[in-house]
Protein backbone atom coordinates (compact mmCIF):
# COMPACT_ATOMS: atom_id res chain seq x y z
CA UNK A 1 -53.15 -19.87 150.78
CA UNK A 2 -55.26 -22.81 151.32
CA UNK A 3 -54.88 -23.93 155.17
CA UNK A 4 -53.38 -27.38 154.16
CA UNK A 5 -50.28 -25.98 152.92
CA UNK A 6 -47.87 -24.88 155.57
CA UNK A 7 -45.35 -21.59 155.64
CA UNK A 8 -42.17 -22.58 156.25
CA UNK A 9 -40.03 -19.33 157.44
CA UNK A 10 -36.32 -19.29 157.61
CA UNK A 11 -34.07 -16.69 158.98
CA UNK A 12 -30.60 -16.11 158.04
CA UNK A 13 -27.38 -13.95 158.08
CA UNK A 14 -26.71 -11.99 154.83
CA UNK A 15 -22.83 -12.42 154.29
CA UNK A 16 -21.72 -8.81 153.06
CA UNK A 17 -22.98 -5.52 153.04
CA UNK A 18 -25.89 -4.62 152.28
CA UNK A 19 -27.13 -1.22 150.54
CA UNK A 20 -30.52 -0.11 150.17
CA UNK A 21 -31.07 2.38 147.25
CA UNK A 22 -34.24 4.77 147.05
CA UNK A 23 -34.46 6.15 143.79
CA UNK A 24 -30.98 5.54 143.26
CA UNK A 25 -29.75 7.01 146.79
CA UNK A 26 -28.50 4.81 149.31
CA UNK A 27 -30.81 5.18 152.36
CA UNK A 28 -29.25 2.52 154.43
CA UNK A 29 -25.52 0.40 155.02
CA UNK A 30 -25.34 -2.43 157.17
CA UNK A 31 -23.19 -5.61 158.10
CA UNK A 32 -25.82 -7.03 160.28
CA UNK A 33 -28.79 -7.84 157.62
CA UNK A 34 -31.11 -10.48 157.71
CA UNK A 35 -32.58 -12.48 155.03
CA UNK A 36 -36.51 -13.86 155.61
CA UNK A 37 -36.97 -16.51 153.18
CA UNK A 38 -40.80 -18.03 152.91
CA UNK A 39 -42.04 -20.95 150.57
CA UNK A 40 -43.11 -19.64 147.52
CA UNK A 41 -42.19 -15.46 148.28
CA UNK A 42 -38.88 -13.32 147.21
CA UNK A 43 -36.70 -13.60 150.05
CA UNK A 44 -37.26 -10.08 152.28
CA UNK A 45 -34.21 -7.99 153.42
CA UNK A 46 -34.39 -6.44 156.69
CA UNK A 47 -31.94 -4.29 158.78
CA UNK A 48 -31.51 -2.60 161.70
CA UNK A 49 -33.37 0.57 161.78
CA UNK A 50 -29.68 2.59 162.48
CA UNK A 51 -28.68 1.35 159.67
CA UNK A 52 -31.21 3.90 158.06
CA UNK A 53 -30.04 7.17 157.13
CA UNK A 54 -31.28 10.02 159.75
CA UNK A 55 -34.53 11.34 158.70
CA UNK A 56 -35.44 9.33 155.81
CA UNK A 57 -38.21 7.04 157.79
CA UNK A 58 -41.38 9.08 158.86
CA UNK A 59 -44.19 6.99 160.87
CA UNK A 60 -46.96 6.11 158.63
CA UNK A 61 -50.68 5.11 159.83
CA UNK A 62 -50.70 2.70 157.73
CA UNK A 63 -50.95 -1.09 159.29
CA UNK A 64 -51.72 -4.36 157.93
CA UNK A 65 -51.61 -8.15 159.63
CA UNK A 66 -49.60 -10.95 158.21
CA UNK A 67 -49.83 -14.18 159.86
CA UNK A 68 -46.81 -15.30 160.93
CA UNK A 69 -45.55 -12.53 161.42
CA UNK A 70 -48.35 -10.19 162.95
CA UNK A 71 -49.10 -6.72 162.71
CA UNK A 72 -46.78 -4.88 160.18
CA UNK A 73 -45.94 -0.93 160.95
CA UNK A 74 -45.29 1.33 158.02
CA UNK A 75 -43.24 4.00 157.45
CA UNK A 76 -43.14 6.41 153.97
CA UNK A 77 -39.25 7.47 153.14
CA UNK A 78 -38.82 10.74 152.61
CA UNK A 79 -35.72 12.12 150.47
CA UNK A 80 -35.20 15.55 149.23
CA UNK A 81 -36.38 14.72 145.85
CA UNK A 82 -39.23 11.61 146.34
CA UNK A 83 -41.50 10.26 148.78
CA UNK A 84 -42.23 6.48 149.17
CA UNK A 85 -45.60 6.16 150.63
CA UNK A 86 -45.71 2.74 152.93
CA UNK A 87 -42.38 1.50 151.65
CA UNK A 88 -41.08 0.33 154.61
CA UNK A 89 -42.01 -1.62 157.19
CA UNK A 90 -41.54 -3.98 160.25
CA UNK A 91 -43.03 -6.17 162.65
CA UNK A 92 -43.23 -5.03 166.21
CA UNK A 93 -44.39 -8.33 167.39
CA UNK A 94 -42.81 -11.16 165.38
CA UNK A 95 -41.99 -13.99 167.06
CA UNK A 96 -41.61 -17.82 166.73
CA UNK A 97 -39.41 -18.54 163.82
CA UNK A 98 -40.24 -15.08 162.24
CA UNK A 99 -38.56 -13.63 166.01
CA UNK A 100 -34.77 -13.05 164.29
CA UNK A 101 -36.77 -10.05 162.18
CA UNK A 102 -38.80 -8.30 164.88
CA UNK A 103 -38.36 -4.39 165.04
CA UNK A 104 -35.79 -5.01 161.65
CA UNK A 105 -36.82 -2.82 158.80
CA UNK A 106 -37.52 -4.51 155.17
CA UNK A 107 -38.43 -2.34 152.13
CA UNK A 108 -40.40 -2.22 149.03
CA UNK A 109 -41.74 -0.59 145.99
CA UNK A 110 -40.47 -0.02 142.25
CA UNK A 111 -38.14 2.50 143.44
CA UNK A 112 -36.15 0.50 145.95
CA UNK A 113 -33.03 -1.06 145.31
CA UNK A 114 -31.00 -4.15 147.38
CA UNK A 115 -28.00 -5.19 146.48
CA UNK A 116 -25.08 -7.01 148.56
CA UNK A 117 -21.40 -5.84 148.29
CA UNK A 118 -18.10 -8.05 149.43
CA UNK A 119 -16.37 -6.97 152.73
């Protein structure tokens, strides 16, 4: 991005519930989703990581920085029938206007699935 153009980040409630879907499983169910919405990107899900099924999420090495946001912390999802290598993630140390989403988990990859359902 050249470094005239400025990110504008906004944090918001999703209304409903969400459902995350890993190869057509649901892997997580929450009320209390948040949407991150950034100039120019797809608007990034993220829950709360007990909203997660119970050992799906296994601690990756994998890191990368994202400004904004800083350092992001992967995890690979593990099901009984697929792995998702550094398919989710989240930001330990987000703060400023990205500070709603800190320690929230967002995924991504082919295989994953959002979708929002009425309550």
């Amino acid at each position: 991005m050249p470094a005239d153009m400025t990110t504008t980040a906004r944090v918001s409630p999703v209304e409903g519930r969400v459902h995350i879907f890993f190869d057509d499983a649901e892997i997580a169910s929450t009320l209390n989703a948040l949407k991150l919405e950034e100039g120019g990107s797809k608007p990034q899900i993220f829950v709360p990581l007990e909203a997660v099924h119970p050992g799906i999420l296994e601690a990756s090495e994998t890191t990368r920085d994202e400004p904004g946001k800083g350092p992001a912390h992967y995890y690979t999802i593990k099901t009984l029938t697929a792995d998702g290598p550094d398919e989710a993630w989240y930001y330990p140390y987000a703060d400023g206007a990205y500070g709603p989403i800190r320690d929230l988990i967002t995924f991504g990859g082919e295989r994953v699935k959002v979708s929002v359902s009425e309550v």
